[in-house]
C-alpha atoms as a PDB file:
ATOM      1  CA  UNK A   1      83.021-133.738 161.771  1.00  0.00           C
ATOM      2  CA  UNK A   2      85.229-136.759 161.567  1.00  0.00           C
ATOM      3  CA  UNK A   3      86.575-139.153 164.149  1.00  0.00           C
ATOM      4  CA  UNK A   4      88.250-137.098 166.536  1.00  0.00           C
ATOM      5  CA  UNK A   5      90.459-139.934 167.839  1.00  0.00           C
ATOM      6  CA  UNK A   6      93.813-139.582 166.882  1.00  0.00           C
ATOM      7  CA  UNK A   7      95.622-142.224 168.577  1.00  0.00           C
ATOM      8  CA  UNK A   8      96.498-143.973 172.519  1.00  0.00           C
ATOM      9  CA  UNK A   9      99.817-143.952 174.247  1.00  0.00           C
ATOM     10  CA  UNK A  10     100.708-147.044 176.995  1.00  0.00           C
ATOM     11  CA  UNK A  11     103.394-146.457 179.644  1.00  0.00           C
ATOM     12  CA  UNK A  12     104.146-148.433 182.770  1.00  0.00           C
ATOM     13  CA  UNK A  13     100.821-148.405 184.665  1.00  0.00           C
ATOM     14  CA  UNK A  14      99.276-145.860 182.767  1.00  0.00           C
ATOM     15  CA  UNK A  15      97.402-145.025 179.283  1.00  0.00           C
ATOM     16  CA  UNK A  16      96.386-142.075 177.349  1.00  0.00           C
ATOM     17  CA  UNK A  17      93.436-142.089 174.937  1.00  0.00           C
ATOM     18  CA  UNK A  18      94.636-138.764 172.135  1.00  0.00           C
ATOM     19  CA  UNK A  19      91.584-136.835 170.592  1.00  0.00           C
ATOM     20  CA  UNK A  20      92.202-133.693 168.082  1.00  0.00           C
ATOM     21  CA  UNK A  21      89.637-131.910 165.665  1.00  0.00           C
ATOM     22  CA  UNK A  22      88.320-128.819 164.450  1.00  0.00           C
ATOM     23  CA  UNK A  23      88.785-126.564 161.074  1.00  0.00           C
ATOM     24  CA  UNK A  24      89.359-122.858 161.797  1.00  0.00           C
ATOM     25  CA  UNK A  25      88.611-123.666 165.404  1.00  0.00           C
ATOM     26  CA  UNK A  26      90.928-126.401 167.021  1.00  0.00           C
ATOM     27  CA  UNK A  27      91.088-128.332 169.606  1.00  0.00           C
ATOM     28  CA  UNK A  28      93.050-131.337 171.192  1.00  0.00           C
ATOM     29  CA  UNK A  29      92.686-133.289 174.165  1.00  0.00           C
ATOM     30  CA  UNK A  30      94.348-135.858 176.371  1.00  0.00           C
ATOM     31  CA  UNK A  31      93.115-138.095 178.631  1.00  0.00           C
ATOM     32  CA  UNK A  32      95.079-140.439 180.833  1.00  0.00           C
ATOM     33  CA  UNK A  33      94.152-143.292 183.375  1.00  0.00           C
ATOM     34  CA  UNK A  34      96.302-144.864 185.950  1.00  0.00           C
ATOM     35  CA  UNK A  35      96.394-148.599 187.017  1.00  0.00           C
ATOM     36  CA  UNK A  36      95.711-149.261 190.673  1.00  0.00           C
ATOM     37  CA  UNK A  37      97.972-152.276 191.913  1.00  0.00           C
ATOM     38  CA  UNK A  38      95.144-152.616 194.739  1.00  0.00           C
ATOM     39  CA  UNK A  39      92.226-153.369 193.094  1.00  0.00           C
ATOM     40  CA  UNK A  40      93.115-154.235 189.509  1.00  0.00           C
ATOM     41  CA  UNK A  41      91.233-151.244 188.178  1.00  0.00           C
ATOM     42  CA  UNK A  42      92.339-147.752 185.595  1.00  0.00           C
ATOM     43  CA  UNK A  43      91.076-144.428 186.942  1.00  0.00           C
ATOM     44  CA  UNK A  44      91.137-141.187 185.934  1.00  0.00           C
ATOM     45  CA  UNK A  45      94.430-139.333 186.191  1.00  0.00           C
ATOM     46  CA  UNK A  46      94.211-136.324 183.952  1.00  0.00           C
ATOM     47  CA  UNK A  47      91.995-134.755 181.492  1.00  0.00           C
ATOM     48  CA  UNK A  48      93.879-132.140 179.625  1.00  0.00           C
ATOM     49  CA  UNK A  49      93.188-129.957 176.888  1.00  0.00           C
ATOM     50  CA  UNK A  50      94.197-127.265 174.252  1.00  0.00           C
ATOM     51  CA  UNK A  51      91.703-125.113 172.001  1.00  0.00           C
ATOM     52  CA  UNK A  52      93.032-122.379 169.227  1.00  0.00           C
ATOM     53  CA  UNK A  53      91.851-120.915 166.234  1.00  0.00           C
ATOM     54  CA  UNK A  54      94.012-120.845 162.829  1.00  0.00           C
ATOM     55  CA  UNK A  55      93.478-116.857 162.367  1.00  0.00           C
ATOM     56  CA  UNK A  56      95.326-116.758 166.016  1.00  0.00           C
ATOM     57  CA  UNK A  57      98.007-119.601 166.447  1.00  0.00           C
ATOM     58  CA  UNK A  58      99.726-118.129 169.206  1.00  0.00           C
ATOM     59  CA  UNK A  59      96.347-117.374 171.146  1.00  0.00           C
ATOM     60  CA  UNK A  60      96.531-121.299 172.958  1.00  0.00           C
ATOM     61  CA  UNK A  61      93.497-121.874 175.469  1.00  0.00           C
ATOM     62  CA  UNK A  62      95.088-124.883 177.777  1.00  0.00           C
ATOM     63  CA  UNK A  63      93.017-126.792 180.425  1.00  0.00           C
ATOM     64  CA  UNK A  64      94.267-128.925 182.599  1.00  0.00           C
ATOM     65  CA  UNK A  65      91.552-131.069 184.643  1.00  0.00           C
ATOM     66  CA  UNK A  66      93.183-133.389 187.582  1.00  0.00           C
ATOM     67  CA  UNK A  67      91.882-136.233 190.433  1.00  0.00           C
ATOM     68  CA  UNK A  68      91.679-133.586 192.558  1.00  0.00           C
ATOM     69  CA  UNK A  69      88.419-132.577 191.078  1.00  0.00           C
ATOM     70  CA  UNK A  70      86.594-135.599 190.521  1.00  0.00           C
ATOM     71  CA  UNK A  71      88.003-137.783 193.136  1.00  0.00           C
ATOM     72  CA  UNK A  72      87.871-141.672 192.081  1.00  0.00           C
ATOM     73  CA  UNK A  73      86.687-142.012 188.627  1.00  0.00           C
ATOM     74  CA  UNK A  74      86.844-145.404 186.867  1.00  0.00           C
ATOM     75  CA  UNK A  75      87.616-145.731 183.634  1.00  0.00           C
ATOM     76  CA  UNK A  76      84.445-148.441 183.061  1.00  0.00           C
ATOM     77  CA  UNK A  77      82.537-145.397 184.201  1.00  0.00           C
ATOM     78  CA  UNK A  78      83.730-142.351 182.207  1.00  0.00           C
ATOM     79  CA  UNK A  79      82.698-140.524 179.502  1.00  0.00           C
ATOM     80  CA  UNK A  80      83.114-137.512 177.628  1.00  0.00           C
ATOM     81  CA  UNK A  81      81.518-135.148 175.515  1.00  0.00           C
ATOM     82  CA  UNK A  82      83.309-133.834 172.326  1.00  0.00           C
END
């Protein structure tokens, strides 16, 4: 597999970091952090993804992961398995 990152997006107080890979299975995945005024520090907004496979293009898996779930996550201490 090669380097999954594809790219990162900056706008107003917040950034995206863009993954994609895959050959017959795909996937893609986006995950965002938000700048807190208070405390000078990026946590975790959302963690979104998509997963499809080529024989099956219209069959799109979507998850959508939000704050709610993980309360607050700093971006100094998150990671993520690909």
């Amino acid at each position: 597999m090669g380097d999954p990152y594809t790219g990162m997006t900056l706008k107003k107080n917040y950034f995206s970091v863009e993954h994609e890979g895959g050959s017959s299975d795909k996937w893609s995945r986006i995950i965002t952090f938000k700048y807190n005024l208070d405390d000078g520090s990026y946590y975790l907004h959302k963690d979104a993804g998509t997963n499809w496979s080529s024989f099956k293009p219209n069959k799109v898996h979507n998850d959508v992961y939000s704050k709610q779930l993980w309360g607050k996550a700093l971006f100094s201490n998150y990671s993520v398995d690909f």
